[in-house]
PDB file of N, CA and C in Angstrom:
ATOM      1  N   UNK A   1      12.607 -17.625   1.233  1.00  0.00           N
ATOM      2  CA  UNK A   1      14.047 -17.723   1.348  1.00  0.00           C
ATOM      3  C   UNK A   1      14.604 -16.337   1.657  1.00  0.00           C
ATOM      4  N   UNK A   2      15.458 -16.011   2.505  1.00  0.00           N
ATOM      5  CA  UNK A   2      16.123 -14.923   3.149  1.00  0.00           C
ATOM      6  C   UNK A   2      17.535 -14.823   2.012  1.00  0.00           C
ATOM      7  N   UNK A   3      17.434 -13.122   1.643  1.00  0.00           N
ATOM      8  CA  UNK A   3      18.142 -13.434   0.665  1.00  0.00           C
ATOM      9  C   UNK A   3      19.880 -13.505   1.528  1.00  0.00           C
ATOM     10  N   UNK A   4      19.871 -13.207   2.726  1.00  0.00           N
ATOM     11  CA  UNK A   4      21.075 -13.329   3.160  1.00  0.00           C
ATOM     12  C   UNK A   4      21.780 -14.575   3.353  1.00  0.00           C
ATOM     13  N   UNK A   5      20.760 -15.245   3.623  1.00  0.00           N
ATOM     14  CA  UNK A   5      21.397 -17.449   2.711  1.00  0.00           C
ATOM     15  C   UNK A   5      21.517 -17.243   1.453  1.00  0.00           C
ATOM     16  N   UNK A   6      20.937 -16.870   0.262  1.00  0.00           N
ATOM     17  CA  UNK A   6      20.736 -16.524  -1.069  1.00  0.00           C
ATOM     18  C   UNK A   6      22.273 -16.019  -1.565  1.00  0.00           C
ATOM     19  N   UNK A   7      22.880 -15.356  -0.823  1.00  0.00           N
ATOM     20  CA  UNK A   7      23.841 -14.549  -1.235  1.00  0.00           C
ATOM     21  C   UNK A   7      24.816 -14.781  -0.251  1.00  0.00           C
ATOM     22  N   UNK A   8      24.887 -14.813   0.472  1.00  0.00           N
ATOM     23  CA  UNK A   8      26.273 -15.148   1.687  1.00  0.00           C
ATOM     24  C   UNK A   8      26.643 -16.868   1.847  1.00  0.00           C
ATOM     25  N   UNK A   9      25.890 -17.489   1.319  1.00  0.00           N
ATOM     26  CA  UNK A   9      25.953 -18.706   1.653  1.00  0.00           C
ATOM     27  C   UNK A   9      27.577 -19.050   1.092  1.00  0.00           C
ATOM     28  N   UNK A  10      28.268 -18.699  -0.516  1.00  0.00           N
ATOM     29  CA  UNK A  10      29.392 -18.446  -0.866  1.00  0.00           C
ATOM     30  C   UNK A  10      30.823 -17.947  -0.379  1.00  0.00           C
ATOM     31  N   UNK A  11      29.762 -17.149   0.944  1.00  0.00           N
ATOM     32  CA  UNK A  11      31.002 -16.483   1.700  1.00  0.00           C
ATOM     33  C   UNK A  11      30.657 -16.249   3.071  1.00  0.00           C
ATOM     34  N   UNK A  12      31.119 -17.338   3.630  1.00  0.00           N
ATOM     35  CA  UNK A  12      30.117 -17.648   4.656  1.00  0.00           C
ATOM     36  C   UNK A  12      31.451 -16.704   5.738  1.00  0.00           C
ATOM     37  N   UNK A  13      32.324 -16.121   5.379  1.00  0.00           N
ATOM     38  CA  UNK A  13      32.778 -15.562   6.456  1.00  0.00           C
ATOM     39  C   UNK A  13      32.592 -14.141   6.287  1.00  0.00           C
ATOM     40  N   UNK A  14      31.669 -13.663   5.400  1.00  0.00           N
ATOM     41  CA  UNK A  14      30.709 -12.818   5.733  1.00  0.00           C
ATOM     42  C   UNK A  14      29.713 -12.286   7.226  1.00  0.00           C
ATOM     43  N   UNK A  15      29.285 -13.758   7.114  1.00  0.00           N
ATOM     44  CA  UNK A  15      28.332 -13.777   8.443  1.00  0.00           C
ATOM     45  C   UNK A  15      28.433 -12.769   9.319  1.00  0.00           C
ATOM     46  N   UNK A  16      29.793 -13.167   9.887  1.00  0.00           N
ATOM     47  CA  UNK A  16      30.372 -12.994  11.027  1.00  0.00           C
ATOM     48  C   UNK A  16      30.413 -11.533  10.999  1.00  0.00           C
ATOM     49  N   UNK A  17      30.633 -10.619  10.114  1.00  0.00           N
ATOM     50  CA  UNK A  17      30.788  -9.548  10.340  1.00  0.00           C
ATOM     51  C   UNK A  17      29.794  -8.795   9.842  1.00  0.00           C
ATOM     52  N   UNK A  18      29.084  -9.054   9.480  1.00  0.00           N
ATOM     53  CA  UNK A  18      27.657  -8.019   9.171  1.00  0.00           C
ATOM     54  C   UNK A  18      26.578  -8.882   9.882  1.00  0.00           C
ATOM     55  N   UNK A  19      25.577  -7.946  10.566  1.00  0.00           N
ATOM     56  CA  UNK A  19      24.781  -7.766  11.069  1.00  0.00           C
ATOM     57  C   UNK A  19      23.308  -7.970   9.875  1.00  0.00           C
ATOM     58  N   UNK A  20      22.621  -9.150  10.073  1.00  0.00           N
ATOM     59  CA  UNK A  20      21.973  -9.453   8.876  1.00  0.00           C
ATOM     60  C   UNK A  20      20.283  -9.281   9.543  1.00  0.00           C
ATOM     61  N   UNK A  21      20.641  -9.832  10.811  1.00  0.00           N
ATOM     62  CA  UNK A  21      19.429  -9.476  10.998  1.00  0.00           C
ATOM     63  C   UNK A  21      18.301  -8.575  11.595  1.00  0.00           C
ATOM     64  N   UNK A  22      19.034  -8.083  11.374  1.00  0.00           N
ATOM     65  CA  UNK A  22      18.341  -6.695  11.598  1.00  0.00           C
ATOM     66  C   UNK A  22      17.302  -5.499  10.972  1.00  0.00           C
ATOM     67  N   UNK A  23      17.221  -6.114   9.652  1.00  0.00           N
ATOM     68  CA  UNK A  23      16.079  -5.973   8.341  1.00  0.00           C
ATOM     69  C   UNK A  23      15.888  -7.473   7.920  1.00  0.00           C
ATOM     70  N   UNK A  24      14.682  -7.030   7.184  1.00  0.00           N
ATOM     71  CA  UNK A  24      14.496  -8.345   6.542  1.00  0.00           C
ATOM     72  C   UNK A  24      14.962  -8.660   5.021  1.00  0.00           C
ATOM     73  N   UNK A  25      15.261  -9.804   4.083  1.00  0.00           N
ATOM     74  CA  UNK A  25      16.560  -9.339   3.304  1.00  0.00           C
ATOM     75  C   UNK A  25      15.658 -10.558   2.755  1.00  0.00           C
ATOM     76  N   UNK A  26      14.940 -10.668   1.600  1.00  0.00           N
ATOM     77  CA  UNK A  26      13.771 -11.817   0.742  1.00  0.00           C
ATOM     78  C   UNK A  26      14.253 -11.941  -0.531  1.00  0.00           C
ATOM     79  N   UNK A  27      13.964 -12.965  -1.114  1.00  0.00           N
ATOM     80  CA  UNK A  27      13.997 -13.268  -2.693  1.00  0.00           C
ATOM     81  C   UNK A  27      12.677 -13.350  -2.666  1.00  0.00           C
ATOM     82  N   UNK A  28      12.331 -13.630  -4.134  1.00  0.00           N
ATOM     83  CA  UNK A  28      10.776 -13.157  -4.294  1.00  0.00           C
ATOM     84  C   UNK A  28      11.008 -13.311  -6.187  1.00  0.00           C
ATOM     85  N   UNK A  29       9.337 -13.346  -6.442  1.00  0.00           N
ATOM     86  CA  UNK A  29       9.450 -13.268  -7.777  1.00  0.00           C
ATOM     87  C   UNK A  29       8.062 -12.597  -8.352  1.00  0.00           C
ATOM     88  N   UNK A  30       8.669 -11.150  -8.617  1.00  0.00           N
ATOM     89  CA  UNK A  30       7.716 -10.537  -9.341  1.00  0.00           C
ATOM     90  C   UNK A  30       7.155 -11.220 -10.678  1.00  0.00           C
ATOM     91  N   UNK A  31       6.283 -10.890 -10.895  1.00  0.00           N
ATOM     92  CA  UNK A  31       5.422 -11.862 -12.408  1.00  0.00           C
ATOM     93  C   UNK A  31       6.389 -11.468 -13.134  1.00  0.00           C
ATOM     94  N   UNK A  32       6.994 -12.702 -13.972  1.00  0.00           N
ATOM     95  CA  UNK A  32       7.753 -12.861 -14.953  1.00  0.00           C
ATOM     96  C   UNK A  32       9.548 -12.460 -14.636  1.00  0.00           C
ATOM     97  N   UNK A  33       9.806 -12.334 -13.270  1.00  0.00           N
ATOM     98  CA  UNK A  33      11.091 -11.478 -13.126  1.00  0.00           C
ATOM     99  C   UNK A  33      11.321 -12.090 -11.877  1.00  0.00           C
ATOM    100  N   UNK A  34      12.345 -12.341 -11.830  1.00  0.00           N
ATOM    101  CA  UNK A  34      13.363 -13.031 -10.380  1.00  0.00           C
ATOM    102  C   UNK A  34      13.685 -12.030  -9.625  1.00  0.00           C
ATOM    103  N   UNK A  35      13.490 -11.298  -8.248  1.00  0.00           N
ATOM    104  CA  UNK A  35      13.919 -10.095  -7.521  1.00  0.00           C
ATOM    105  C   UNK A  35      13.988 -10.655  -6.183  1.00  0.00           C
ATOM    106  N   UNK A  36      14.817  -9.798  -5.564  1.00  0.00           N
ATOM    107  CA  UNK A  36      15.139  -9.821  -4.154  1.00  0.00           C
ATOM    108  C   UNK A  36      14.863  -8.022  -3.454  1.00  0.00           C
ATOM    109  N   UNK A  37      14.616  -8.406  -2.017  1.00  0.00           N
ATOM    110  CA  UNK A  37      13.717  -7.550  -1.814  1.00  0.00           C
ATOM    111  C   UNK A  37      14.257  -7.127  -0.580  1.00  0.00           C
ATOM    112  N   UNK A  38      15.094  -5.892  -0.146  1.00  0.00           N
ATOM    113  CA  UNK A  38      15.513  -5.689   1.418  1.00  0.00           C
ATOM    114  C   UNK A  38      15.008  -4.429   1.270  1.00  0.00           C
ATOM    115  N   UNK A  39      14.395  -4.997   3.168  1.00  0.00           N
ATOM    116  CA  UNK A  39      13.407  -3.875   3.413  1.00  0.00           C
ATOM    117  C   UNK A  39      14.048  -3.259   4.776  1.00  0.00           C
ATOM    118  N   UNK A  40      13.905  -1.514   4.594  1.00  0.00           N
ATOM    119  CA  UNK A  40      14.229  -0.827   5.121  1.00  0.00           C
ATOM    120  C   UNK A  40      13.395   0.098   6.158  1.00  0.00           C
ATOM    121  N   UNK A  41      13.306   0.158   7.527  1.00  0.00           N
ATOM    122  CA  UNK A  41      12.502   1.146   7.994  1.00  0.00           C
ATOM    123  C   UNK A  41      12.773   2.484   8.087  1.00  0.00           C
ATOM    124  N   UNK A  42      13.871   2.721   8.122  1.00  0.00           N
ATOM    125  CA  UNK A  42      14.219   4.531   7.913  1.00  0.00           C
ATOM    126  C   UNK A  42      13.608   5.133   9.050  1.00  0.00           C
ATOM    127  N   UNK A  43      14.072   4.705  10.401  1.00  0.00           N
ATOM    128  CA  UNK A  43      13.407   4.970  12.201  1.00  0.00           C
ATOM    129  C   UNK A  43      14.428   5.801  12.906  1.00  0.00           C
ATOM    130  N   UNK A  44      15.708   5.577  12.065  1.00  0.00           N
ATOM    131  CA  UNK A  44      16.778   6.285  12.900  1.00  0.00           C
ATOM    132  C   UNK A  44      16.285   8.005  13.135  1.00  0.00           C
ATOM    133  N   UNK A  45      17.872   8.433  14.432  1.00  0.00           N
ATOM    134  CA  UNK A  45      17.035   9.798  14.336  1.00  0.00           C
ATOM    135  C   UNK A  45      17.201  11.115  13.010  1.00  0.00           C
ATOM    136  N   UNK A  46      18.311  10.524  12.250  1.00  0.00           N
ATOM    137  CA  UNK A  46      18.404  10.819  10.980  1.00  0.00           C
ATOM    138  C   UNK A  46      18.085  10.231   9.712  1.00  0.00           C
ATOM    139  N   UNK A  47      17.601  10.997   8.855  1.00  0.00           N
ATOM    140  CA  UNK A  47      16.940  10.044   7.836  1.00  0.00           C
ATOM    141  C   UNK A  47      18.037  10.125   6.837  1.00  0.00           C
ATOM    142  N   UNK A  48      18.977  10.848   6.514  1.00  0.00           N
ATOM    143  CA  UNK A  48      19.568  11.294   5.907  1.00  0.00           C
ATOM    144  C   UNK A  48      21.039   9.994   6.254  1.00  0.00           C
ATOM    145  N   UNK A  49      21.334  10.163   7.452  1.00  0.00           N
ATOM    146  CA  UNK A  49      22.055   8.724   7.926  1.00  0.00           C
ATOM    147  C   UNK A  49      21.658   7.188   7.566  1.00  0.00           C
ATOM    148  N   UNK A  50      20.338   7.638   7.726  1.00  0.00           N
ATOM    149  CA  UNK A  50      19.274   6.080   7.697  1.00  0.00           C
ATOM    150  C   UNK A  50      19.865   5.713   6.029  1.00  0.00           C
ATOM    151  N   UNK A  51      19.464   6.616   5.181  1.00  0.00           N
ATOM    152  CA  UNK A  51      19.969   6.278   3.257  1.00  0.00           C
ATOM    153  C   UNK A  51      21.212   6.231   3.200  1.00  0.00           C
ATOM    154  N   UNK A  52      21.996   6.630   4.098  1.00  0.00           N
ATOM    155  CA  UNK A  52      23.625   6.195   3.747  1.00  0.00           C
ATOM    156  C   UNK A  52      23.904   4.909   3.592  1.00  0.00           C
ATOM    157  N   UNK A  53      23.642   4.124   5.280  1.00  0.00           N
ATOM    158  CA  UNK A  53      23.533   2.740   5.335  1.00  0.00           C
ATOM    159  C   UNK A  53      22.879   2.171   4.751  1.00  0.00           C
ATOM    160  N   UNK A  54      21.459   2.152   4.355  1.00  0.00           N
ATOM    161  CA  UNK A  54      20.780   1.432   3.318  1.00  0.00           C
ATOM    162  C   UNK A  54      21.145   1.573   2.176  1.00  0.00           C
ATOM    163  N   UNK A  55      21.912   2.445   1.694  1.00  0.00           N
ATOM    164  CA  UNK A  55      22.530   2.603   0.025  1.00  0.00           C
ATOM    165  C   UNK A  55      23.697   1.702   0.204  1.00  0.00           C
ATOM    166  N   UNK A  56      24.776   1.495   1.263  1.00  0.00           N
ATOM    167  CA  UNK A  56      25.870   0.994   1.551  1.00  0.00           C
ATOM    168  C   UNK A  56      25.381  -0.644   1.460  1.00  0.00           C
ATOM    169  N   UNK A  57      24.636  -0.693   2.203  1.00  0.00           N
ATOM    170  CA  UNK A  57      23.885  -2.157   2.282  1.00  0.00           C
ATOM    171  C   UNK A  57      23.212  -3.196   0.482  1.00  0.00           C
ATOM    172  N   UNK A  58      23.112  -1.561  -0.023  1.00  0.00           N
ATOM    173  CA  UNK A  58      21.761  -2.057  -1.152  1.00  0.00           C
ATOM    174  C   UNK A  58      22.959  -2.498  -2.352  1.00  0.00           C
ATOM    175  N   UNK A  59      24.175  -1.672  -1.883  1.00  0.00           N
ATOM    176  CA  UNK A  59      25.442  -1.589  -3.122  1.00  0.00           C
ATOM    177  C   UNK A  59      26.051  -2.843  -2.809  1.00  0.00           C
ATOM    178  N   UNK A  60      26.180  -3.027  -1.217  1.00  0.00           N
ATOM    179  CA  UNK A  60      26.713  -4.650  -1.196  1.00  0.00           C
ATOM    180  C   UNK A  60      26.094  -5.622  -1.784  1.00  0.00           C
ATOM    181  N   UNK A  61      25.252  -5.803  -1.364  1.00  0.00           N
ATOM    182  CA  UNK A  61      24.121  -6.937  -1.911  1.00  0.00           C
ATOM    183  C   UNK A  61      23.514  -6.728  -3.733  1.00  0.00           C
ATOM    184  N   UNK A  62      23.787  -5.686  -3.746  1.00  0.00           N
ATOM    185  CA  UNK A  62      23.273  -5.633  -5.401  1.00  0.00           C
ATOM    186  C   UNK A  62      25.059  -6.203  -6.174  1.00  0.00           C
ATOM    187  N   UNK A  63      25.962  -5.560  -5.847  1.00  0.00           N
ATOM    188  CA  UNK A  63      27.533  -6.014  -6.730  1.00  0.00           C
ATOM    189  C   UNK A  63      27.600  -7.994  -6.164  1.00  0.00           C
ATOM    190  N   UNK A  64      27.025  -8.483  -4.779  1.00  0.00           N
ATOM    191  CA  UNK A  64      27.131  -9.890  -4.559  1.00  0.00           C
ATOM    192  C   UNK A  64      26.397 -10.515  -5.755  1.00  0.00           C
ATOM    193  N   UNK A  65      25.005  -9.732  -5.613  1.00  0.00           N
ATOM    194  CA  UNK A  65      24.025 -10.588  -6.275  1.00  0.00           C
ATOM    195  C   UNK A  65      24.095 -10.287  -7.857  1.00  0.00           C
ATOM    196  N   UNK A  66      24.811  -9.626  -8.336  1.00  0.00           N
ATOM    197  CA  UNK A  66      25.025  -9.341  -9.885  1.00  0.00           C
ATOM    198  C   UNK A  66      26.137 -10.326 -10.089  1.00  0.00           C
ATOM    199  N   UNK A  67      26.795 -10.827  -9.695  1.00  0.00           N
ATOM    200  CA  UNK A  67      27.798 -12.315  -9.777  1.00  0.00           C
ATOM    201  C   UNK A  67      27.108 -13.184  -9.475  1.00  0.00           C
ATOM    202  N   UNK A  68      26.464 -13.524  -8.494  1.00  0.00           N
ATOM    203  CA  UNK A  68      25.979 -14.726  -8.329  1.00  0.00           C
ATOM    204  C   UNK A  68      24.503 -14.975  -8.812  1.00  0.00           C
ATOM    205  N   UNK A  69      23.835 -14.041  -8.838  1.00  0.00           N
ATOM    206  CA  UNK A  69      22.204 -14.298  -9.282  1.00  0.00           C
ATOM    207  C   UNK A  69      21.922 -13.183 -10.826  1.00  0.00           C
ATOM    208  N   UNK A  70      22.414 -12.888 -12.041  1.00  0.00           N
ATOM    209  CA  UNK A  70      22.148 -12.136 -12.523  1.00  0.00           C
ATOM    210  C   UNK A  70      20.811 -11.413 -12.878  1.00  0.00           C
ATOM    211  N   UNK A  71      20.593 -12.764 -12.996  1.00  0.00           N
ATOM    212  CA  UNK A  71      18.796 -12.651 -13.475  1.00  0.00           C
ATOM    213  C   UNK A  71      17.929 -11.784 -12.341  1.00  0.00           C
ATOM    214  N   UNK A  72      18.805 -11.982 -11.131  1.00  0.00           N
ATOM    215  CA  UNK A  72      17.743 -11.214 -10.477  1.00  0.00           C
ATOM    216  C   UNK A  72      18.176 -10.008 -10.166  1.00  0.00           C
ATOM    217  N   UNK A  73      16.681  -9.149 -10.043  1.00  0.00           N
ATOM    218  CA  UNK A  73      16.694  -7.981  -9.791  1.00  0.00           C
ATOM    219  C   UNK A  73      16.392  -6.931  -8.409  1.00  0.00           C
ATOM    220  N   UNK A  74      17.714  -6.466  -7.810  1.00  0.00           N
ATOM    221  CA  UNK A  74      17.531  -6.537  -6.245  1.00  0.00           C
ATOM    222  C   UNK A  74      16.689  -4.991  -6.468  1.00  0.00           C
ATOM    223  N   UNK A  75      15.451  -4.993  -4.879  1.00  0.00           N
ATOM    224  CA  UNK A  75      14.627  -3.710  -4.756  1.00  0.00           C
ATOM    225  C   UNK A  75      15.200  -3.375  -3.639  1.00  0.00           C
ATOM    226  N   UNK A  76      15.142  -2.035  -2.559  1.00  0.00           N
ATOM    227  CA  UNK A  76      15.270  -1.270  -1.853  1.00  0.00           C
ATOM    228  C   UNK A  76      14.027  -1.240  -1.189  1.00  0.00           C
ATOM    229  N   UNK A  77      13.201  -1.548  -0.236  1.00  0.00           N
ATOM    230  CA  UNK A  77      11.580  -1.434  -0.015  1.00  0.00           C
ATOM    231  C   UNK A  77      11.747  -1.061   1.338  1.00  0.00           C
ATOM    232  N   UNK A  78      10.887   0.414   0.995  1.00  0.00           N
ATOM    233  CA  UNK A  78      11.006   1.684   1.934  1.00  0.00           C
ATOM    234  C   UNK A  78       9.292   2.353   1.828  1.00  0.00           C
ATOM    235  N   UNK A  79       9.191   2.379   3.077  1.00  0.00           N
ATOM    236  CA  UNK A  79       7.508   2.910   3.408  1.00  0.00           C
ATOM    237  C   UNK A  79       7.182   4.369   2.349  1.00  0.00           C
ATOM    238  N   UNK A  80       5.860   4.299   1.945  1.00  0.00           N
ATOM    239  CA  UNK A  80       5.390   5.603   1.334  1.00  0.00           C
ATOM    240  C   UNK A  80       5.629   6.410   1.482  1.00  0.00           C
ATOM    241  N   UNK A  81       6.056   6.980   3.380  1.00  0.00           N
ATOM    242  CA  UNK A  81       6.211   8.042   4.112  1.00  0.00           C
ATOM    243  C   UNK A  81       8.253   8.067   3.735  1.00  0.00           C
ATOM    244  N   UNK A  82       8.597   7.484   3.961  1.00  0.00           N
ATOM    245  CA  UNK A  82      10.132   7.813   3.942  1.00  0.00           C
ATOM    246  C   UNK A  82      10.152   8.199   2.522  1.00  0.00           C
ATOM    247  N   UNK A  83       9.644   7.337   1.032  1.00  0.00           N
ATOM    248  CA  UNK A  83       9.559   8.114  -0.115  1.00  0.00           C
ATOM    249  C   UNK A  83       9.476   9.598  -0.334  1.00  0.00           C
ATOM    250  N   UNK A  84       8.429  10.107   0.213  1.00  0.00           N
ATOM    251  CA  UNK A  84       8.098  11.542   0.145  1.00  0.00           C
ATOM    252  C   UNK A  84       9.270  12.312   0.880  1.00  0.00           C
ATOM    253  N   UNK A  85       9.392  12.090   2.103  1.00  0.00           N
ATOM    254  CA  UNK A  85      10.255  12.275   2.811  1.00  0.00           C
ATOM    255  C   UNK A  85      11.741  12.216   2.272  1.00  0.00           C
ATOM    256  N   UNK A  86      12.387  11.440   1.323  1.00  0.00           N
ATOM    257  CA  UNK A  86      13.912  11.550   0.749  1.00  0.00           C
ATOM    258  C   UNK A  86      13.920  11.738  -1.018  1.00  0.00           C
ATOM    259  N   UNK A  87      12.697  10.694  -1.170  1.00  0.00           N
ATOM    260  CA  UNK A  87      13.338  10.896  -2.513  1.00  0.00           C
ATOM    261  C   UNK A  87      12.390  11.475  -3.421  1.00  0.00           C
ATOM    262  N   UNK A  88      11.401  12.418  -2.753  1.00  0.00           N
ATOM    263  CA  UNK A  88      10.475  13.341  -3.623  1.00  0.00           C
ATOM    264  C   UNK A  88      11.481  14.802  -2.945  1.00  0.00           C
ATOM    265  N   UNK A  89      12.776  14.535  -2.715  1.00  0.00           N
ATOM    266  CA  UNK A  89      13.426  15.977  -2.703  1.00  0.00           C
ATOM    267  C   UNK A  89      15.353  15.926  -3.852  1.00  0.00           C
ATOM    268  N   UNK A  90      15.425  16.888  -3.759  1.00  0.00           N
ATOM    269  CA  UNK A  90      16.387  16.610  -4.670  1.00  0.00           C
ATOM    270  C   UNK A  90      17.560  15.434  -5.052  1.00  0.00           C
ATOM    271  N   UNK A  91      18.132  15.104  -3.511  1.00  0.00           N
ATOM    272  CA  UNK A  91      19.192  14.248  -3.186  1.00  0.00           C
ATOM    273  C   UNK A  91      18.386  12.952  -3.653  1.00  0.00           C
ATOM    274  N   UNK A  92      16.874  12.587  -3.194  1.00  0.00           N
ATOM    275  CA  UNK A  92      16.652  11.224  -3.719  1.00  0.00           C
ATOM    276  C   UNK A  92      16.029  11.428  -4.964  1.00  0.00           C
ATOM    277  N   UNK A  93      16.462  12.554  -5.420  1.00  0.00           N
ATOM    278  CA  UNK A  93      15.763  12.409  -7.215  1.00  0.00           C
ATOM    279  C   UNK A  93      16.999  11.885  -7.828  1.00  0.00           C
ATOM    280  N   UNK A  94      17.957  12.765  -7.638  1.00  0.00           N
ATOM    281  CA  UNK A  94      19.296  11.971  -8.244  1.00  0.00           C
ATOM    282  C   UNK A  94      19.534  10.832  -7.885  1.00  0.00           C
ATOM    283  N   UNK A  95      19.349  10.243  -6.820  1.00  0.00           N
ATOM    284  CA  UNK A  95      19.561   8.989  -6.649  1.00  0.00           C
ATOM    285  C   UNK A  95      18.948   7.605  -7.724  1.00  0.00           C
ATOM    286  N   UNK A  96      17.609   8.074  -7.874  1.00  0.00           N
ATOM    287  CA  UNK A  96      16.661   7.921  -8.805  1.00  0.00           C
ATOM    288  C   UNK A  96      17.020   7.949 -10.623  1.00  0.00           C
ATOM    289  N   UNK A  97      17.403   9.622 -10.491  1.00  0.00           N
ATOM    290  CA  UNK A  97      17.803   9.616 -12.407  1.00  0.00           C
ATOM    291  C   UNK A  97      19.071   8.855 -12.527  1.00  0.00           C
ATOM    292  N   UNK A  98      19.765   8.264 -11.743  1.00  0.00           N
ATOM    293  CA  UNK A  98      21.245   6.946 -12.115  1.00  0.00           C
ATOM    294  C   UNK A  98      20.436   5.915 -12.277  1.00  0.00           C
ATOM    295  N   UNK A  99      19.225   5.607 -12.094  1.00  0.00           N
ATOM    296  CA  UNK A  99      18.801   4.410 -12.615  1.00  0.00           C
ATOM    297  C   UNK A  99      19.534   3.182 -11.655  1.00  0.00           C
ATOM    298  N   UNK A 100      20.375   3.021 -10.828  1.00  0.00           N
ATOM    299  CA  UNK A 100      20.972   1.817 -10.301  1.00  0.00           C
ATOM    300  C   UNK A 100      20.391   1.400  -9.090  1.00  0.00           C
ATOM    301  N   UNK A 101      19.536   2.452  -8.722  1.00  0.00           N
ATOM    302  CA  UNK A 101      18.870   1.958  -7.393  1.00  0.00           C
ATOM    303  C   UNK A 101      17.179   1.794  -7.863  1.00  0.00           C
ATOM    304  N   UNK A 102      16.587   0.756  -7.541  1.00  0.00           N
ATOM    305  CA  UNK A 102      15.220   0.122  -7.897  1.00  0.00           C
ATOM    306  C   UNK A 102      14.470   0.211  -6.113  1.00  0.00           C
ATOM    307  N   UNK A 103      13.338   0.847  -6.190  1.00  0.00           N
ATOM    308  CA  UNK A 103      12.210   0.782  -4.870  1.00  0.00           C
ATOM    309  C   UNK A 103      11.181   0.394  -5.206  1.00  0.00           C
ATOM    310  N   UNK A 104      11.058  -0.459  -4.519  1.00  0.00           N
ATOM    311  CA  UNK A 104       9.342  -0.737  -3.943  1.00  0.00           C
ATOM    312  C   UNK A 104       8.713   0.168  -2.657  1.00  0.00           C
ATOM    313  N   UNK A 105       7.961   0.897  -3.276  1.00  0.00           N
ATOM    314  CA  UNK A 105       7.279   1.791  -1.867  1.00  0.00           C
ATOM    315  C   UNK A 105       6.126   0.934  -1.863  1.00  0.00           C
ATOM    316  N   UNK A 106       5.852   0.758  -0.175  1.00  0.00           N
ATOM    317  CA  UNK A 106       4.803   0.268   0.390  1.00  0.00           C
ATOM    318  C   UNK A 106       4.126   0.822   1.255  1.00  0.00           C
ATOM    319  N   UNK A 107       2.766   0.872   1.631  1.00  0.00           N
ATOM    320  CA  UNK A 107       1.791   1.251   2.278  1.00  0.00           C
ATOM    321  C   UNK A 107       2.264   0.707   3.763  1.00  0.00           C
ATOM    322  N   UNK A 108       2.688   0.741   4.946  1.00  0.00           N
ATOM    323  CA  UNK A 108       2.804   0.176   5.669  1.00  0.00           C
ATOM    324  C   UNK A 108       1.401  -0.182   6.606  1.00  0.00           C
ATOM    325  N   UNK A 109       0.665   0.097   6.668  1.00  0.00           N
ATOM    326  CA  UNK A 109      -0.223  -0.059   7.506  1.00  0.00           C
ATOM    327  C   UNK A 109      -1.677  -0.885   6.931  1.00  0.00           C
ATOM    328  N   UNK A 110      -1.448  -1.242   5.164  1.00  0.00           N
ATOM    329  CA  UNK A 110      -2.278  -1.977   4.462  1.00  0.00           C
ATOM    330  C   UNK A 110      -1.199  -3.061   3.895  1.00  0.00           C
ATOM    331  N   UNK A 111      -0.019  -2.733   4.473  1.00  0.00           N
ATOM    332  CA  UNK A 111       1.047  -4.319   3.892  1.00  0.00           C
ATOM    333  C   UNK A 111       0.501  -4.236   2.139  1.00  0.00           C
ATOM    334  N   UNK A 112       0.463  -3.110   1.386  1.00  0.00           N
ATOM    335  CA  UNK A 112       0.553  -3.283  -0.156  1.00  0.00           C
ATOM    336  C   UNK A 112       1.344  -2.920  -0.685  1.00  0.00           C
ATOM    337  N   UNK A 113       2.174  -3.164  -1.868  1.00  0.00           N
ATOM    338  CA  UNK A 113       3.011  -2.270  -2.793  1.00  0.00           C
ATOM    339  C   UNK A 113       2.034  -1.089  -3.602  1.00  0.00           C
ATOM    340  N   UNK A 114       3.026  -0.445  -3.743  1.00  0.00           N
ATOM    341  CA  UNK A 114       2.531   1.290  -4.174  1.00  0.00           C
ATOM    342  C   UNK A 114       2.820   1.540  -5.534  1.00  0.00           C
ATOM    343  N   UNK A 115       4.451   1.100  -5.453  1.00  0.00           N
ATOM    344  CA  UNK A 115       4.989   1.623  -6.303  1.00  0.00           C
ATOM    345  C   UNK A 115       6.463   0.799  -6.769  1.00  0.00           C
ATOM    346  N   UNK A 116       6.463  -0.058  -8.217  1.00  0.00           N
ATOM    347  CA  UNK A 116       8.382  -0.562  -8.818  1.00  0.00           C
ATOM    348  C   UNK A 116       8.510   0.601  -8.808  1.00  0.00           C
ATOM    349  N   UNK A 117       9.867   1.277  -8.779  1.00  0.00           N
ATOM    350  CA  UNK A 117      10.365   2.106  -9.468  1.00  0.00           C
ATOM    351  C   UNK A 117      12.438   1.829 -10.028  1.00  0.00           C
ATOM    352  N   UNK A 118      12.426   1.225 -10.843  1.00  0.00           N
ATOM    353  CA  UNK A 118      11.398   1.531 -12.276  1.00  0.00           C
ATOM    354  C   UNK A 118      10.959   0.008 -12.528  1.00  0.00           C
TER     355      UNK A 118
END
């Protein structure tokens, strides 16, 4: 299930103005835990631009889905390489010690998870 049916289906004149498909946007269920899962490639020619919009994106969909789905718990899922790359430096450590943003880093080229955080 695409979590952008999951969550827009309520407000369906949403649609129309955001651009959904353009990442992929999943529900999913970690063992024992209900989560949703939008995944980010971080390709632009700024990476620093690239986390604006994906934070903008992750804040929409996390304040939708905290009304409508509580139980679940939305991730951010961003390649190993963009990890090191933003948030093993200061700006994505803080992003990190607020606790409000949750990642799944993945291996891209073995399709595995790496890393919840937290």
């Amino acid at each position: 299930m695409y979590l952008a049916s999951l969550i827009f289906l309520p407000y369906p004149h949403l649609l129309s103005r955001y651009d959904l498909g353009a990442e992929k946007l999943i529900a999913a269920e970690k063992p024992g835990q209900k989560i949703a899962v939008e995944i980010k490639s971080f390709i632009g020619a700024s990476p620093v631009t690239d986390l604006e919009n994906a934070l903008g994106q992750y804040i929409l969909y996390y304040d939708i889905l905290t009304r409508l789905e509580p139980e679940r718990r939305l991730y951010l899922a961003i390649r190993q390489e963009t990890y090191s790359e933003l948030f093993q430096e200061p700006v994505g450590k803080i992003l990190l010690e607020n606790q409000r943003l949750c990642l799944l880093v993945f291996d891209s080229k073995k399709e595995v998870v790496l890393q919840w955080i937290p």
